[in-house]
Protein backbone atom coordinates (compact mmCIF):
# COMPACT_ATOMS: atom_id res chain seq x y z
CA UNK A 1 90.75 80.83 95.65
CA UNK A 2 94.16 82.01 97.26
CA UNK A 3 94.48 82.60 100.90
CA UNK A 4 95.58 85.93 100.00
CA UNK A 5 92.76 87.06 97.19
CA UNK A 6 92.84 90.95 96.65
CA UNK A 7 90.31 90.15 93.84
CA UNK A 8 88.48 94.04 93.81
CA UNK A 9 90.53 95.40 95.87
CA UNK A 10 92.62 98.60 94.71
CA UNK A 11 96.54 99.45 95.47
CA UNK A 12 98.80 102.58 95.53
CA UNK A 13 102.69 101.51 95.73
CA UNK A 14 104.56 103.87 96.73
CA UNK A 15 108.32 104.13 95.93
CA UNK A 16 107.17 100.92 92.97
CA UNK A 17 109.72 101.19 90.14
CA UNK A 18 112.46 98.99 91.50
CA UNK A 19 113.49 97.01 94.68
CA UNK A 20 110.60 95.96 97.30
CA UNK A 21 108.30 98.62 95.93
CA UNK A 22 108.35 96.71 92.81
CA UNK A 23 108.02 92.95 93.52
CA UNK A 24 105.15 93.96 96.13
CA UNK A 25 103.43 95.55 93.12
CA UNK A 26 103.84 92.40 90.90
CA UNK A 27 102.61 90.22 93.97
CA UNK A 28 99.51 92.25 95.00
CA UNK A 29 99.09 92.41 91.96
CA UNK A 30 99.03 88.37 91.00
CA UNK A 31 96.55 88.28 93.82
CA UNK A 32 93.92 90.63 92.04
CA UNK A 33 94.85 93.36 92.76
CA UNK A 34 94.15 97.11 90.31
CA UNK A 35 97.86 98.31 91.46
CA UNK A 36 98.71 102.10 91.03
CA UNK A 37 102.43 101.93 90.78
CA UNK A 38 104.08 105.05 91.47
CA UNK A 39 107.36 106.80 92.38
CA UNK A 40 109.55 109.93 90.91
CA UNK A 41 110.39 108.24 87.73
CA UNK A 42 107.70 107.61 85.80
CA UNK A 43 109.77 105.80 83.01
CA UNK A 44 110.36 103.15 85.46
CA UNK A 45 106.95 102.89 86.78
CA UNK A 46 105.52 102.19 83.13
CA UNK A 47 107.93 99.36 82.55
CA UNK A 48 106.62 97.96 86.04
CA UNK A 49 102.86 98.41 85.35
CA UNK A 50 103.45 96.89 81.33
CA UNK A 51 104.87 93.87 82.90
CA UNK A 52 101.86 93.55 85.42
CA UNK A 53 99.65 93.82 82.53
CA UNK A 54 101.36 91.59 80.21
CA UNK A 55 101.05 88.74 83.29
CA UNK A 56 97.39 89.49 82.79
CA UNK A 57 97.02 91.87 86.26
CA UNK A 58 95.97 95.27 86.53
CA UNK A 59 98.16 98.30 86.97
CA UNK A 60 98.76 101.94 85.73
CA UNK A 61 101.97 104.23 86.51
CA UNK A 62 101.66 107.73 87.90
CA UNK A 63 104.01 110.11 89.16
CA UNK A 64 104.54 110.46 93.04
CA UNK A 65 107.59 112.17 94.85
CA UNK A 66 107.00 111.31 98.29
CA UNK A 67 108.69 115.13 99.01
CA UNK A 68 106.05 116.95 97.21
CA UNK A 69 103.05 117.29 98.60
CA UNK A 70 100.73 118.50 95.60
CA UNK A 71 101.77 115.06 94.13
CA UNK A 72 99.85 113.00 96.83
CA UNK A 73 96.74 115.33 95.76
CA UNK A 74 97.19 114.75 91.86
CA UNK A 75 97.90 111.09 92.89
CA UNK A 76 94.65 110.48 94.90
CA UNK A 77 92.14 112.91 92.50
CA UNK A 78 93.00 110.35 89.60
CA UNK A 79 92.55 107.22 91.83
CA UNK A 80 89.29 108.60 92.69
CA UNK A 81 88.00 109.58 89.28
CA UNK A 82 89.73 106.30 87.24
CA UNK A 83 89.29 103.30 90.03
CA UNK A 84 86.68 104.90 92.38
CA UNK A 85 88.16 103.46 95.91
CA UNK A 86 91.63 103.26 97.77
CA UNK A 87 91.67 99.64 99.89
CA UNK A 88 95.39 99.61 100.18
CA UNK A 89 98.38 101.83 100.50
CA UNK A 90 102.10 100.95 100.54
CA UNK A 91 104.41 103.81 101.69
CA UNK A 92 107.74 102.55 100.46
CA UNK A 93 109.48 105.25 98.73
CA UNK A 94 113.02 106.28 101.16
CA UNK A 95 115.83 107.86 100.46
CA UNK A 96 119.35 108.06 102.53
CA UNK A 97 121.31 110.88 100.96
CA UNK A 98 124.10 111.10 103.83
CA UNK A 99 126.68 108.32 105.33
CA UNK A 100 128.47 109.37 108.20
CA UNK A 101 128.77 110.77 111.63
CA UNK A 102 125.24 111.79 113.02
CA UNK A 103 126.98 115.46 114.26
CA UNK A 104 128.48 115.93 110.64
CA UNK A 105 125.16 115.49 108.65
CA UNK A 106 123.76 118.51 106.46
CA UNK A 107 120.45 120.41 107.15
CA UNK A 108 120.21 119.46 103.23
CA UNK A 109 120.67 116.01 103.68
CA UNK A 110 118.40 116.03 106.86
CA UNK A 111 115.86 117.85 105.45
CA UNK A 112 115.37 115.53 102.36
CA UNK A 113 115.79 112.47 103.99
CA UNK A 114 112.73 113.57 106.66
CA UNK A 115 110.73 115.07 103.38
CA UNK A 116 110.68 111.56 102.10
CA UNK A 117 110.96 109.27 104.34
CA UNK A 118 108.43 110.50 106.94
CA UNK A 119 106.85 113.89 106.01
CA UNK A 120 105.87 112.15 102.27
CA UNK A 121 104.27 109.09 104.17
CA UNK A 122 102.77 110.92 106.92
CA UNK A 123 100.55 112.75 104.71
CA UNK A 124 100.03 110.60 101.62
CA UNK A 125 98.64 108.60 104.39
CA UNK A 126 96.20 111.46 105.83
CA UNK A 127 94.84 112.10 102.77
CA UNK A 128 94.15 108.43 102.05
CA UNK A 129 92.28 107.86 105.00
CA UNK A 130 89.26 109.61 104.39
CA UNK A 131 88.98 108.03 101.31
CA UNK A 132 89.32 104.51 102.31
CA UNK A 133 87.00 105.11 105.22
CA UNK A 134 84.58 106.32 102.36
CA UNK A 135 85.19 102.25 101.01
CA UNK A 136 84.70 101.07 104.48
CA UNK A 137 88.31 100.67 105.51
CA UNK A 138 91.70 99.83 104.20
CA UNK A 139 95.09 98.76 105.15
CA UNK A 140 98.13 100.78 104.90
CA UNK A 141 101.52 99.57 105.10
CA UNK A 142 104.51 101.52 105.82
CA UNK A 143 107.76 100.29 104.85
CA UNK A 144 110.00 101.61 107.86
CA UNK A 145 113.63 100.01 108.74
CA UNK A 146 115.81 97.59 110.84
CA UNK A 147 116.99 100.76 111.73
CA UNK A 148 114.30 102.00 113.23
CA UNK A 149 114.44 99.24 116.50
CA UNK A 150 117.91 99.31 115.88
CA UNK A 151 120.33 102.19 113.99
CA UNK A 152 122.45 101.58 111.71
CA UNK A 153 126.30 103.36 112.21
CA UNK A 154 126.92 106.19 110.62
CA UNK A 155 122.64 106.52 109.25
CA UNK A 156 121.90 108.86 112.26
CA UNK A 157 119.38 110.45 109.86
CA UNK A 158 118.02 107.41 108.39
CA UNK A 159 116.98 105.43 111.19
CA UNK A 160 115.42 108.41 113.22
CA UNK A 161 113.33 108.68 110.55
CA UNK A 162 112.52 104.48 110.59
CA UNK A 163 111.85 104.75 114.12
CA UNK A 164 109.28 108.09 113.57
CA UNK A 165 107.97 105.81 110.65
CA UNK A 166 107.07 102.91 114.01
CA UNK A 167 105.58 105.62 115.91
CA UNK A 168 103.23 107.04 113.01
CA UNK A 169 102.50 103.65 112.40
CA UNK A 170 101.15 103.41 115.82
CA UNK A 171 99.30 106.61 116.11
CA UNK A 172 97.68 105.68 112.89
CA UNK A 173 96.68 102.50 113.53
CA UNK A 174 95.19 103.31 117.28
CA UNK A 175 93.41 106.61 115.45
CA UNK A 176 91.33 105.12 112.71
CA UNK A 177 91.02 100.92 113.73
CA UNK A 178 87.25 102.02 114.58
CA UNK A 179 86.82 102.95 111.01
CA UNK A 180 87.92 99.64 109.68
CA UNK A 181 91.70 100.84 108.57
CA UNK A 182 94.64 99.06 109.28
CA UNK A 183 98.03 100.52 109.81
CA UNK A 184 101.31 98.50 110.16
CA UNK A 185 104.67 98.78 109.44
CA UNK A 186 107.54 96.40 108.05
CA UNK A 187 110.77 96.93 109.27
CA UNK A 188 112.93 94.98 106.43
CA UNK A 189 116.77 94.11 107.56
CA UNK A 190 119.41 94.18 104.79
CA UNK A 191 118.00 93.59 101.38
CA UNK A 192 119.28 93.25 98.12
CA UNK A 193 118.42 97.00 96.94
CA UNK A 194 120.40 100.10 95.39
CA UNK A 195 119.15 101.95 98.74
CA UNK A 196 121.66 98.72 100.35
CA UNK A 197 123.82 98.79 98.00
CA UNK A 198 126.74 100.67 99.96
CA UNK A 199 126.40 98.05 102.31
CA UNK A 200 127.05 95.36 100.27
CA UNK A 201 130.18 97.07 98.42
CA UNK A 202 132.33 94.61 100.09
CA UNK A 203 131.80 91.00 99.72
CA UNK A 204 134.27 89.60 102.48
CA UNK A 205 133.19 92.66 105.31
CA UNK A 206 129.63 91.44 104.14
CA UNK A 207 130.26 88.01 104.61
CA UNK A 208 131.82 88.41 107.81
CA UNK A 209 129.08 90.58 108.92
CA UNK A 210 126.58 88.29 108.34
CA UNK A 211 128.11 85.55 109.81
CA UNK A 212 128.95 87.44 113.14
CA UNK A 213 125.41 88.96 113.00
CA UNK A 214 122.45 86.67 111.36
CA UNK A 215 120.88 83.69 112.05
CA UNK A 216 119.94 82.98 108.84
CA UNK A 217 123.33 84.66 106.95
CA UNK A 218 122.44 85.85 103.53
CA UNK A 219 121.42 89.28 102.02
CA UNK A 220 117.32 89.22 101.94
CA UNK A 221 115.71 89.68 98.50
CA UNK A 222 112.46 92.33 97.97
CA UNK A 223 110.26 89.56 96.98
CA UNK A 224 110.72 87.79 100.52
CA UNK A 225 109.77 91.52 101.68
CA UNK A 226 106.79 91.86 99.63
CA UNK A 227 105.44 88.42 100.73
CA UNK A 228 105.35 89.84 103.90
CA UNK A 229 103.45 92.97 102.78
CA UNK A 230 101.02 90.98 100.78
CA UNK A 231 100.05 89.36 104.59
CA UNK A 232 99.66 92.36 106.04
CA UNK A 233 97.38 93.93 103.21
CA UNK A 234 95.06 90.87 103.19
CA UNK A 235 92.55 89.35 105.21
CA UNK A 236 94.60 87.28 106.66
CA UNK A 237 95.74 89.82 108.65
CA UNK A 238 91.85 91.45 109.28
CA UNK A 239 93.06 91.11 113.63
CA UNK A 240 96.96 92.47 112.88
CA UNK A 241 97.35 96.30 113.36
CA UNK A 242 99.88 98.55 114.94
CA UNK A 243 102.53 95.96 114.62
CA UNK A 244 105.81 96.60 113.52
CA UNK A 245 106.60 92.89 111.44
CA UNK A 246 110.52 92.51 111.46
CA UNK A 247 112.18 90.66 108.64
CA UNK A 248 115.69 90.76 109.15
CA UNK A 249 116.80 87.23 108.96
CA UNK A 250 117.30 87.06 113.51
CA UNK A 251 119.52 90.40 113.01
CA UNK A 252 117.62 91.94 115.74
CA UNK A 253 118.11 89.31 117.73
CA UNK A 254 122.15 88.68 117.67
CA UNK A 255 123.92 92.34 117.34
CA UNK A 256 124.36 95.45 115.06
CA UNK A 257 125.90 96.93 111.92
């Protein structure tokens, strides 16, 4: 038996049809998991949950924009009445719509960046809770940001919302530990994603960059990220919550963007 069995256990994914959101479906998955992979394109989410199945796992697609809130109701109404329990829950869905000085950014671009990356979360998260508690607990995992300890130039927006991200994880996690639910938060560094892409639109800047800032200088892939999620959904981590686990290959440690 792995380590990291999920056998019984049932997962909504968040933000699953490409990137980390995806390989931590395919990996919880592997480990037993019934995986609900869902984001705003459901096209994508059906090619994710066909290749779970066709490895011999469990998984269905559904429809979630972080954004809109009805979807989080629709979401968790079908859990209830197909699976019967929620054990884990992987906010990773984020969005970064605006590049440039903090001062200069649009109440659009604000505004949609905060709907997803912190409003969605906040309360996909409150309505999951009572029903995990109804399962005896849970463990949620919310994908926040290297830019949430420290921000990223010119993603003013962004990282506030990271470093909200932290804090909810906190709140969460010191609200509902006596009913057996776990809250923690990743904060990734730069990974090979289109949400990274911009960053990585120069090979000899990104080079340089990593050399002048890493310890371990190469761009990060999601399934190194979802490893790390795994962890942090399992028993192995039954003692871990509250913690913000930084994978970021020592960027934290050495400088910034």
């Amino acid at each position: 038996m792995s380590v990291f069995d999920l056998t019984g256990k049932v997962a909504l994914i968040a933000g699953a049809s490409r990137g980390i959101g995806e390989m931590t479906a395919k990996l919880l998955a592997q480990q037993g998991a019934t995986v609900i992979a869902t984001s705003r394109k459901i096209e994508d989410c059906e090619r994710v949950a066909a290749e779970i199945r066709e490895a011999g796992g469990k998984a269905r697609a559904m429809t979630l924009h972080l954004g809109e809130l009805s979807h989080h109701d629709d979401v968790l109404s079908s859990i209830r009445a197909e699976e019967g329990r929620l054990d884990i829950l992987v906010n990773n869905g984020a969005t970064n719509p605006y590049f440039g000085p903090s001062a200069d950014t649009p109440e659009s671009a604000w505004d949609k960046t905060f709907d997803v990356n912190l409003k969605g979360p906040f309360f996909l998260t409150s309505k999951a809770i009572p029903f995990m508690k109804e399962g005896g607990g849970g463990a949620v995992v919310n994908v926040a940001s290297i830019n949430g300890i420290r921000p990223g130039f010119f993603q003013g927006a962004y990282s506030i919302t990271k470093a909200a991200v932290i804090s909810m994880t906190h709140v969460m996690a010191q609200e509902y530990g006596a009913d057996g639910i776990r809250v923690n938060a990743l904060c990734p560094g730069l990974t090979d994603t289109k949400l990274a892409a911009g960053l990585m639109s120069d090979p000899e800047q990104l080079k340089e960059m990593m050399k002048r800032n890493f310890s371990i200088a190469r761009v990060a892939q999601p399934e190194e990220m979802a490893s790390a999620i795994l962890y942090l959904c399992s028993d192995e981590a039954a003692y871990v919550t509250g913690q913000s686990i930084v994978v970021d290959g020592g960027f934290a440690s050495r400088g910034a963007l």
